[in-house]
Protein backbone atom coordinates (compact mmCIF):
# COMPACT_ATOMS: atom_id res chain seq x y z
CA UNK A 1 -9.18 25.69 3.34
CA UNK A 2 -12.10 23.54 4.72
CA UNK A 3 -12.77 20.12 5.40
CA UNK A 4 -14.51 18.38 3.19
CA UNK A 5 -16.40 15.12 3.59
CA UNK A 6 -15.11 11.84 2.38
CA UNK A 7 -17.89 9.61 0.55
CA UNK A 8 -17.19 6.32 3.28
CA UNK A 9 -19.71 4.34 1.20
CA UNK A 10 -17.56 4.75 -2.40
CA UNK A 11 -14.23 4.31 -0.66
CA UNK A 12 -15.06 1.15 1.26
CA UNK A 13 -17.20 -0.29 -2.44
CA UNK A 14 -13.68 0.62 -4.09
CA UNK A 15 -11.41 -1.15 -1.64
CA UNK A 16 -13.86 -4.64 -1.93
CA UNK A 17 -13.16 -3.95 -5.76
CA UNK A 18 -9.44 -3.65 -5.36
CA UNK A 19 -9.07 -6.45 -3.53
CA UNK A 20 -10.56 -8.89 -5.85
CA UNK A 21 -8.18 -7.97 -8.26
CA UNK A 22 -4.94 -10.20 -7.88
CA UNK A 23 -1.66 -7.45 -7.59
CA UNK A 24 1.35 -9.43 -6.03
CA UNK A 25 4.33 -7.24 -6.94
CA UNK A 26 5.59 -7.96 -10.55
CA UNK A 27 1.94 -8.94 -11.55
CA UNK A 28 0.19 -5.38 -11.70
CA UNK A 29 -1.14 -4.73 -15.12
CA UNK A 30 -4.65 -5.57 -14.27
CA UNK A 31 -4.62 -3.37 -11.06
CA UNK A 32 -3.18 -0.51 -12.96
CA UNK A 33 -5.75 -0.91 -15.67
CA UNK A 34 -8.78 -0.73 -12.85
CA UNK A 35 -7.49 2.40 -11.40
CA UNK A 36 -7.04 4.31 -15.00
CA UNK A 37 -10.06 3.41 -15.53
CA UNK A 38 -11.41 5.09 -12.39
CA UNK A 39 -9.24 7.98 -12.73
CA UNK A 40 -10.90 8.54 -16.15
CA UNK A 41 -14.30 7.87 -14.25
CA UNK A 42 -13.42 10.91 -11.95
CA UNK A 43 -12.00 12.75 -14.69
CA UNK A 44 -8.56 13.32 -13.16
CA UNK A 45 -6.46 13.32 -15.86
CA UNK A 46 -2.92 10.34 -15.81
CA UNK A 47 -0.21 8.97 -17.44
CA UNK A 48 1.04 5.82 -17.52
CA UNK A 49 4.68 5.32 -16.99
CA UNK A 50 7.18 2.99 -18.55
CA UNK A 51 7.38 0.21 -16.19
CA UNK A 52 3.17 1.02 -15.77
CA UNK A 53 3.10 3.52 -12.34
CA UNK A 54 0.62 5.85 -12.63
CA UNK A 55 0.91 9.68 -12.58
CA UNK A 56 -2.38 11.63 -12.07
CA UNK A 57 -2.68 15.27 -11.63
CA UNK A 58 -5.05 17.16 -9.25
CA UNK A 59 -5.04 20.31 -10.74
CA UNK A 60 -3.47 23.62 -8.93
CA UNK A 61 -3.79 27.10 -9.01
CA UNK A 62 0.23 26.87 -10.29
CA UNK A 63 1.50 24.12 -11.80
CA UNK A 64 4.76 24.77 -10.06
CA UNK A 65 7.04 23.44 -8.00
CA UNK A 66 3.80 20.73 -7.47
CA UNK A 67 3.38 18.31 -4.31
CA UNK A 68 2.47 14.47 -4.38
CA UNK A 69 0.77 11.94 -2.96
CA UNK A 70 1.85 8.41 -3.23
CA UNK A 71 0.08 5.01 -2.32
CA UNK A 72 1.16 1.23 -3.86
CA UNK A 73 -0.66 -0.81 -5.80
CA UNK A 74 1.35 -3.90 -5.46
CA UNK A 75 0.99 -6.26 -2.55
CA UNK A 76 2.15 -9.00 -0.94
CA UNK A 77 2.26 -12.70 -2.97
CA UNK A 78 4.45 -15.83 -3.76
CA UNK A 79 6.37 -17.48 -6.45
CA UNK A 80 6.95 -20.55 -8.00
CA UNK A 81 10.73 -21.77 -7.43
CA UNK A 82 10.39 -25.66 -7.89
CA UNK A 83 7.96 -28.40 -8.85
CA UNK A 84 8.58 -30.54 -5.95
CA UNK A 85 8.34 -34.72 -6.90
CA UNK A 86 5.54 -34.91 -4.61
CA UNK A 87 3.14 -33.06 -7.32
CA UNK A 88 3.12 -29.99 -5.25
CA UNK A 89 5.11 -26.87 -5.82
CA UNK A 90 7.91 -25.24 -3.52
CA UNK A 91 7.74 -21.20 -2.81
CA UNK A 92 9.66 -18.13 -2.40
CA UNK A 93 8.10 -14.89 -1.22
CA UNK A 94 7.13 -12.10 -3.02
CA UNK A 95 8.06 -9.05 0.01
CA UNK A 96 8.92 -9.62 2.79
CA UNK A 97 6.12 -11.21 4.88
CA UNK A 98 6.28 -14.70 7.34
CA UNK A 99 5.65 -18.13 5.69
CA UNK A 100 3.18 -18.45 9.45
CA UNK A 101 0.82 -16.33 7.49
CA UNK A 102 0.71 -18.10 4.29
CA UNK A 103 0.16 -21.55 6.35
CA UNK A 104 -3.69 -22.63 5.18
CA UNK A 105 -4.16 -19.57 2.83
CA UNK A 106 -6.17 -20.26 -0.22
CA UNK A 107 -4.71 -18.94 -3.57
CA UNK A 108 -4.34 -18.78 -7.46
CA UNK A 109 -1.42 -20.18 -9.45
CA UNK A 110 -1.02 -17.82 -12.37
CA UNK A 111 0.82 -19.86 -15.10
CA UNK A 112 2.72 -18.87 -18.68
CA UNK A 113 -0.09 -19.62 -20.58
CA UNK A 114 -2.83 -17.20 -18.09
CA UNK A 115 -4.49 -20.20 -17.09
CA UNK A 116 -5.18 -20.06 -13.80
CA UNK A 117 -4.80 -22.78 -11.15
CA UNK A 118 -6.74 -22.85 -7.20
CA UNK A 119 -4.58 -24.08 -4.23
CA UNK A 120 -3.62 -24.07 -0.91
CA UNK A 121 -0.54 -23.13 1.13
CA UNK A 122 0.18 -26.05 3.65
CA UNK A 123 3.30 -26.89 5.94
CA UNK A 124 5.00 -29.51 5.18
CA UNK A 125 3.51 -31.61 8.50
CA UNK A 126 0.25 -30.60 7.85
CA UNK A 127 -1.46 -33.96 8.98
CA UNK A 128 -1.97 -33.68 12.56
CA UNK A 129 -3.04 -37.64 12.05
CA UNK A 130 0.15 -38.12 10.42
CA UNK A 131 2.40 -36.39 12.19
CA UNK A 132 0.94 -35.74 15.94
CA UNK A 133 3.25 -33.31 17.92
CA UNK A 134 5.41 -32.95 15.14
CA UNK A 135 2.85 -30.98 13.58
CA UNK A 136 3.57 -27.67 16.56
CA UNK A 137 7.17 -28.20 16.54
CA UNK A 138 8.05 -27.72 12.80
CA UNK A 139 9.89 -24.60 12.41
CA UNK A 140 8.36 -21.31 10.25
CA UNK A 141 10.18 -21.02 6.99
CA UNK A 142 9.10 -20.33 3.35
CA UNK A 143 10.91 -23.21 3.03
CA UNK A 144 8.88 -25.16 5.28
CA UNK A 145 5.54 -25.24 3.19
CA UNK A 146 4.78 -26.34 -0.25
CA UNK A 147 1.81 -24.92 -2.41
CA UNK A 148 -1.33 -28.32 -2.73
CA UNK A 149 -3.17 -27.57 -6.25
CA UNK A 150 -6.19 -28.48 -6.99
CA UNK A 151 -5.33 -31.11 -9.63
CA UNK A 152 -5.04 -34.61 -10.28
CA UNK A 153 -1.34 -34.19 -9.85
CA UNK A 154 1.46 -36.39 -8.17
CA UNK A 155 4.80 -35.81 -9.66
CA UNK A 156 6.68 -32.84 -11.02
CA UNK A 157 6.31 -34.05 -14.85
CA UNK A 158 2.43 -33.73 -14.22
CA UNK A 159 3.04 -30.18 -12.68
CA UNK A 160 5.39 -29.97 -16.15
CA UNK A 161 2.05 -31.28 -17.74
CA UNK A 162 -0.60 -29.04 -16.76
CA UNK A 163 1.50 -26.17 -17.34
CA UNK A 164 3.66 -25.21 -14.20
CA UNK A 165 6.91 -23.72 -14.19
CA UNK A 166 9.34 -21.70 -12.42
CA UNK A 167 8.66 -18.28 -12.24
CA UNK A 168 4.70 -18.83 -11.46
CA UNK A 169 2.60 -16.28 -9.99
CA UNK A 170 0.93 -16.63 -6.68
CA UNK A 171 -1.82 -14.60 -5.39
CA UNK A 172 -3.13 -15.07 -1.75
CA UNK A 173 -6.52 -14.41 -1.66
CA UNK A 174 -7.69 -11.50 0.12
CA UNK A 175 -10.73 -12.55 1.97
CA UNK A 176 -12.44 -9.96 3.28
CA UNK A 177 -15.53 -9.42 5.61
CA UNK A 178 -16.34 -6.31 6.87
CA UNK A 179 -18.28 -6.09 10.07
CA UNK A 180 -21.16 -3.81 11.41
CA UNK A 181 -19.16 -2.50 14.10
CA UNK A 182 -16.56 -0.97 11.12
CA UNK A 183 -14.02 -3.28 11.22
CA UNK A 184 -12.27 -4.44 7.76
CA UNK A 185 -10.28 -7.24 7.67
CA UNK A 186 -8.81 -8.54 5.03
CA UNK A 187 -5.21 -9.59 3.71
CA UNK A 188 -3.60 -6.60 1.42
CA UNK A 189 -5.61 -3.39 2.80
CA UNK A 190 -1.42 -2.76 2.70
CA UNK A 191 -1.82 -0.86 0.27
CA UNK A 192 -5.02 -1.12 -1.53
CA UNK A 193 -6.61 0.95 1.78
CA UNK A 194 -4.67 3.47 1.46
CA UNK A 195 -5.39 3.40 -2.88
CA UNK A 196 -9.16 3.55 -1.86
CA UNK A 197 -8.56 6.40 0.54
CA UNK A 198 -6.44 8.11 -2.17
CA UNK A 199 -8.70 7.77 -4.68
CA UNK A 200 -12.09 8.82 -2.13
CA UNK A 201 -10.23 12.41 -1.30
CA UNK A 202 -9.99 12.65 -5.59
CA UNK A 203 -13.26 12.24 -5.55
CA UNK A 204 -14.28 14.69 -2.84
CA UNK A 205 -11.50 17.57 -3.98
CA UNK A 206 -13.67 16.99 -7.99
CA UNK A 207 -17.23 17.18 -6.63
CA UNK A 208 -16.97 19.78 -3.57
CA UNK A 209 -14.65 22.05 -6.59
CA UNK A 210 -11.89 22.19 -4.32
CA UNK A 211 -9.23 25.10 -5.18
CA UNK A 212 -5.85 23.94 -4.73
CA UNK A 213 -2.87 26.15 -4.27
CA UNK A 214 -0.30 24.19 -6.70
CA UNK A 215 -0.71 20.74 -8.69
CA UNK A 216 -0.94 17.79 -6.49
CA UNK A 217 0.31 14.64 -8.35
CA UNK A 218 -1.70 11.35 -7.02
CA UNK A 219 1.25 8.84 -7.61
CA UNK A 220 0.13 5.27 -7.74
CA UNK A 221 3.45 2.66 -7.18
CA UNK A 222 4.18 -0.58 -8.16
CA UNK A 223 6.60 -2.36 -6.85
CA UNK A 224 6.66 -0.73 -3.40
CA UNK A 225 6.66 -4.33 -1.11
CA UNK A 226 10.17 -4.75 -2.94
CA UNK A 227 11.63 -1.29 -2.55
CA UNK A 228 11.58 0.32 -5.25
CA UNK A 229 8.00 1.49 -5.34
CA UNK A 230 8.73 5.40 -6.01
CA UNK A 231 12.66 5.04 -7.39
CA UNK A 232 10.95 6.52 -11.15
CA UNK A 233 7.59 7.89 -11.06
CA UNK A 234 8.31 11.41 -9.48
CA UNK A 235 8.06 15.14 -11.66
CA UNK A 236 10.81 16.66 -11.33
CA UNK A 237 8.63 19.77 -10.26
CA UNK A 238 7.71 17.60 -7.14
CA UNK A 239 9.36 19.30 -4.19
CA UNK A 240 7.29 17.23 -1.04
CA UNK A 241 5.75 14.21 -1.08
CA UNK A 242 3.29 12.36 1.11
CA UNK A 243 3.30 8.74 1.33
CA UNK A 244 0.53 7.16 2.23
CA UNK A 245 0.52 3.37 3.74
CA UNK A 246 -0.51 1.10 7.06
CA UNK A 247 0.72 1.76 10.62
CA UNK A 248 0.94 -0.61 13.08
CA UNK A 249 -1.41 -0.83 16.30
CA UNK A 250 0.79 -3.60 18.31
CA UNK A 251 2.58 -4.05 21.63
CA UNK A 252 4.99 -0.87 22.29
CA UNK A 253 3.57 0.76 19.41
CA UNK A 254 1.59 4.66 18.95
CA UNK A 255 -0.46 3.52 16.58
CA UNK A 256 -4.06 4.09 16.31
CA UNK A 257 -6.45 1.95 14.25
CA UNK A 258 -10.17 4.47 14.45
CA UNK A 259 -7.32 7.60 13.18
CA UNK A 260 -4.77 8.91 11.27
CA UNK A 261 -0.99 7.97 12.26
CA UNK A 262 1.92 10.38 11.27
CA UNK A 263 5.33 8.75 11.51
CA UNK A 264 8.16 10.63 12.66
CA UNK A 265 10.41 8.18 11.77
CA UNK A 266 10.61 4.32 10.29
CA UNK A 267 13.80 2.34 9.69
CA UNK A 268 15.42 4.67 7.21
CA UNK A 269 15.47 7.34 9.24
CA UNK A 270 13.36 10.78 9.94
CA UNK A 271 10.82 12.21 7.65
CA UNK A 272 10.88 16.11 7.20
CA UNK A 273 10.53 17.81 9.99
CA UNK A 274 8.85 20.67 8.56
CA UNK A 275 6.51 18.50 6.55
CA UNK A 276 5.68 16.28 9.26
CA UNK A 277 4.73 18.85 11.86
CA UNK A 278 2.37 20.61 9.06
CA UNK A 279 0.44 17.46 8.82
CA UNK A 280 0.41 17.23 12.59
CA UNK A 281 -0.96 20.88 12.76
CA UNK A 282 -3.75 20.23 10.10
CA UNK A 283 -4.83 17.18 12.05
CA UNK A 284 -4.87 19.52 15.51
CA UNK A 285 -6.64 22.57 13.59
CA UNK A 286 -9.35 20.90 12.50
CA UNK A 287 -10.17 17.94 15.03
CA UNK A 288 -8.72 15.28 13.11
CA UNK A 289 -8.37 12.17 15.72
CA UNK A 290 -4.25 11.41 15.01
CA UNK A 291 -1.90 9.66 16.63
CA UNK A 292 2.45 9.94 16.33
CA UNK A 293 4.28 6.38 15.76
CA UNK A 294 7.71 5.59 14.89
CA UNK A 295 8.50 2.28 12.81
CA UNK A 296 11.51 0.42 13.57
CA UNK A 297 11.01 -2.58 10.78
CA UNK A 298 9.64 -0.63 7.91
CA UNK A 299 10.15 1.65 4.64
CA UNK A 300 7.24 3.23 2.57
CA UNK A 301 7.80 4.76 -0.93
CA UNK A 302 9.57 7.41 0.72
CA UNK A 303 12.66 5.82 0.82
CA UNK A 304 12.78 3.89 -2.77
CA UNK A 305 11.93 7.66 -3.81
CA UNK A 306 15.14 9.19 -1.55
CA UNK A 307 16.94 6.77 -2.55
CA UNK A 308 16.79 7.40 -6.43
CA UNK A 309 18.38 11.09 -5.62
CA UNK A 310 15.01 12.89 -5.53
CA UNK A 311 15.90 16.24 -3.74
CA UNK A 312 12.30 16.29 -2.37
CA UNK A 313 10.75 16.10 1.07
CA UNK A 314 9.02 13.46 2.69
CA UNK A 315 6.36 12.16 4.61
CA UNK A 316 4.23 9.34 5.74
CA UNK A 317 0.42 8.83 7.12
CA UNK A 318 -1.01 6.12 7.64
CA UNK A 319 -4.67 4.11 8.48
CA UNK A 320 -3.95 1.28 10.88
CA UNK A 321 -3.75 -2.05 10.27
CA UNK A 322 -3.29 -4.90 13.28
CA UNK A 323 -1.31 -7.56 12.21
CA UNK A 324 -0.02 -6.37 9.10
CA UNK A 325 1.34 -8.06 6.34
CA UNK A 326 -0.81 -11.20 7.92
CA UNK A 327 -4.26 -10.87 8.14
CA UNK A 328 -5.16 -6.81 8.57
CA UNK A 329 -7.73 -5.11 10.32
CA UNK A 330 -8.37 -1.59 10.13
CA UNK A 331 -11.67 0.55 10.91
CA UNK A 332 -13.66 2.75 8.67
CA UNK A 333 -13.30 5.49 10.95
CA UNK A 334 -9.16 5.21 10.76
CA UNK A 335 -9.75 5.33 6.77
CA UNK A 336 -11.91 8.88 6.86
CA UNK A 337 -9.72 9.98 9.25
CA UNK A 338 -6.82 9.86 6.49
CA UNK A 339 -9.24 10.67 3.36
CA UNK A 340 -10.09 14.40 5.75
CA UNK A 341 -6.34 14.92 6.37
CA UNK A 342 -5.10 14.52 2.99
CA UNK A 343 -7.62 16.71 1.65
CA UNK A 344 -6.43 19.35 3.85
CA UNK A 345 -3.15 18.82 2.65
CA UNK A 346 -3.75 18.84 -0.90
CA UNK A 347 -5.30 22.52 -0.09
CA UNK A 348 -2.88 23.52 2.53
CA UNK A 349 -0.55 26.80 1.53
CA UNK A 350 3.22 25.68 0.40
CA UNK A 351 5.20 25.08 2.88
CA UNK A 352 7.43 28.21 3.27
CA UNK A 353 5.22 30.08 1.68
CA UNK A 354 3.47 31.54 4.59
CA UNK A 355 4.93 31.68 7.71
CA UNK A 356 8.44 32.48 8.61
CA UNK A 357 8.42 30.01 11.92
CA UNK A 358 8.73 27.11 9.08
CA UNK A 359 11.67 28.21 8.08
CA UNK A 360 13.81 28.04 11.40
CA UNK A 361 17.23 28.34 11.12
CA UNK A 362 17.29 28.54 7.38
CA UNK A 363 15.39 32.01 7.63
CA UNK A 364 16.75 34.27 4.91
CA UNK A 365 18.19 31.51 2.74
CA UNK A 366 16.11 30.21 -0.80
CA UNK A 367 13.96 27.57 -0.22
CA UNK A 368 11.67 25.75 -2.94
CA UNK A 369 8.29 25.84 -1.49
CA UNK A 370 6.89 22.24 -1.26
């Protein structure tokens, strides 16, 4: 094993690339098309499944049992539910994030037809000149904002007109700026940071000729902000799986944003004990800056992928990301920090392979190596 350098420059281009490309969950085809066609650029050879999650393959030594990696595609958005008689259009979430962070955000209206529509997301009191103090005390709801498009429009039959309907996609744009001091900010680095990261340790394993011990499968999700993210894209050679996603430098929080966080636990419950510890170890062994967290309001692909009966074991790192599901920040440093510690993993010996400590009280029973 060694640790091999993460090209910062092509991981932070590829993340400015993602993030121009509109992915609200439900809306992924053009996403999923972009990475394929970096995969192929890397030559790591993919599949494409049914409902379009990707499957790529880092080849092993063995082929198996295999090990994965898994990061979303999909991200946060909005959709259509009414055209309101005002001319404007009433909205529903697509995940789960606050309406307070869609309040002023510019976007695209994605209509039946693919024509594409520029907006903004206001409150419904949005005048301070109209509505003075009313304007701080109006209460946060998705229900308490309304979509303004650009458009000579005043009534819902000239919505009807220009091609609205139920059902329309919103994207939020992204806007990102990254700063000389490292700092990325940005809406959606949940997960297209972690995608970048994913696909800069690809990159690094193909050019420095990494040997791997077994197949690694580099599982790309999408519909992961609605819970089902990993429910149908898993091998069923795929004994452990990684998750990879956005912790949370707040208030009462572990959380680092310039390293890697390993969760012990999120809302679901405890990831793999065994698992979690090795990535813990790696990040000690080789000077990896790390933090521990637990996540009280949260669930990763892990869970969609427990959830769908997978008898495989889990576990979740993570780059930080302040304010998250708003407007992120992370740091460059957080991101290599990740991109080194999964390519230790992907090179790491099986679990239970190699030392009998691992095994604890299950010593002397068959275990699959993951």
């Amino acid at each position: 094993m060694r640790k091999v350098p993460i090209d910062m420059e092509y991981v932070q281009r590829l993340l400015l690339e993602l993030l121009t490309i509109p992915s609200p969950s439900g809306y992924t085809d053009a996403i999923v098309r972009f990475a394929g066609e970096e995969l192929s650029r890397l030559e790591v050879p993919f599949e494409v499944t049914r409902r379009g999650a990707i499957r790529a393959t880092l080849e092993g030594q063995v082929g198996r049992p295999a090990r994965a990696v898994v990061a979303h595609l999909d991200t946060l958005g909005a959709m259509v539910k009414n055209l309101k008689p005002n001319g404007r259009l009433e909205l529903v979430p697509i995940g789960t994030w606050s309406s307070r962070f869609a309040e002023g955000a510019r976007c695209t209206v994605i209509t039946d037809s693919g024509r594409q529509y520029r907006g903004t997301i206001l409150p419904l009191k949005a005048s301070g000149h109209t509505f003075n103090e009313e304007v701080d005390t109006q209460p946060v709801a998705w229900s308490q904002v309304e979509l303004r498009v650009d458009e000579v429009c005043s009534s819902a039959e000239e919505l009807r007109q220009l091609g609205f309907h139920c059902g329309d996609v919103v994207a939020v744009d992204p806007q990102p700026e990254v700063t000389p001091s490292g700092f990325i900010n940005s809406r959606h680095l949940d997960d297209k940071a972690g995608v970048a990261v994913l696909f800069g340790v690809a990159k690094a394993v193909r050019e420095h000729q990494v040997t791997l011990p077994v197949d690694c499968h580099l599982l790309f999700t999408i519909s992961e902000e609605v819970g089902v993210g990993a429910s149908a894209v898993l091998h069923g050679d795929i004994t452990a799986m990684v998750s990879v996603d956005n912790a949370i430098p707040a208030p009462g929080q572990n959380s680092t944003e310039y390293g890697v966080t390993v969760a012990m636990m999120d809302s679901t419950g405890p990831f793999d004990w065994h698992l979690t510890h090795k990535l813990v170890g790696l990040c000690e062994e080789y000077g990896i800056r790390h933090a521990r967290d637990i996540f009280r309001y949260y669930r990763c692909d892990a869970a969609s992928a427990l959830e769908a009966g997978n008898d495989i074991r889990t576990a979740l790192v993570c780059f930080g990301a302040d304010a998250s599901h708003g407007y992120e920040r992370t740091h460059v440093d957080s991101l290599r920090a990740l991109g080194e510690l999964l390519a230790l993993y992907v090179q790491s010996p099986r679990t239970f392979a190699r030392d009998k400590v691992e095994l604890g009280p299950l010593e002397g029973f068959p275990t699959q190596p993951g």
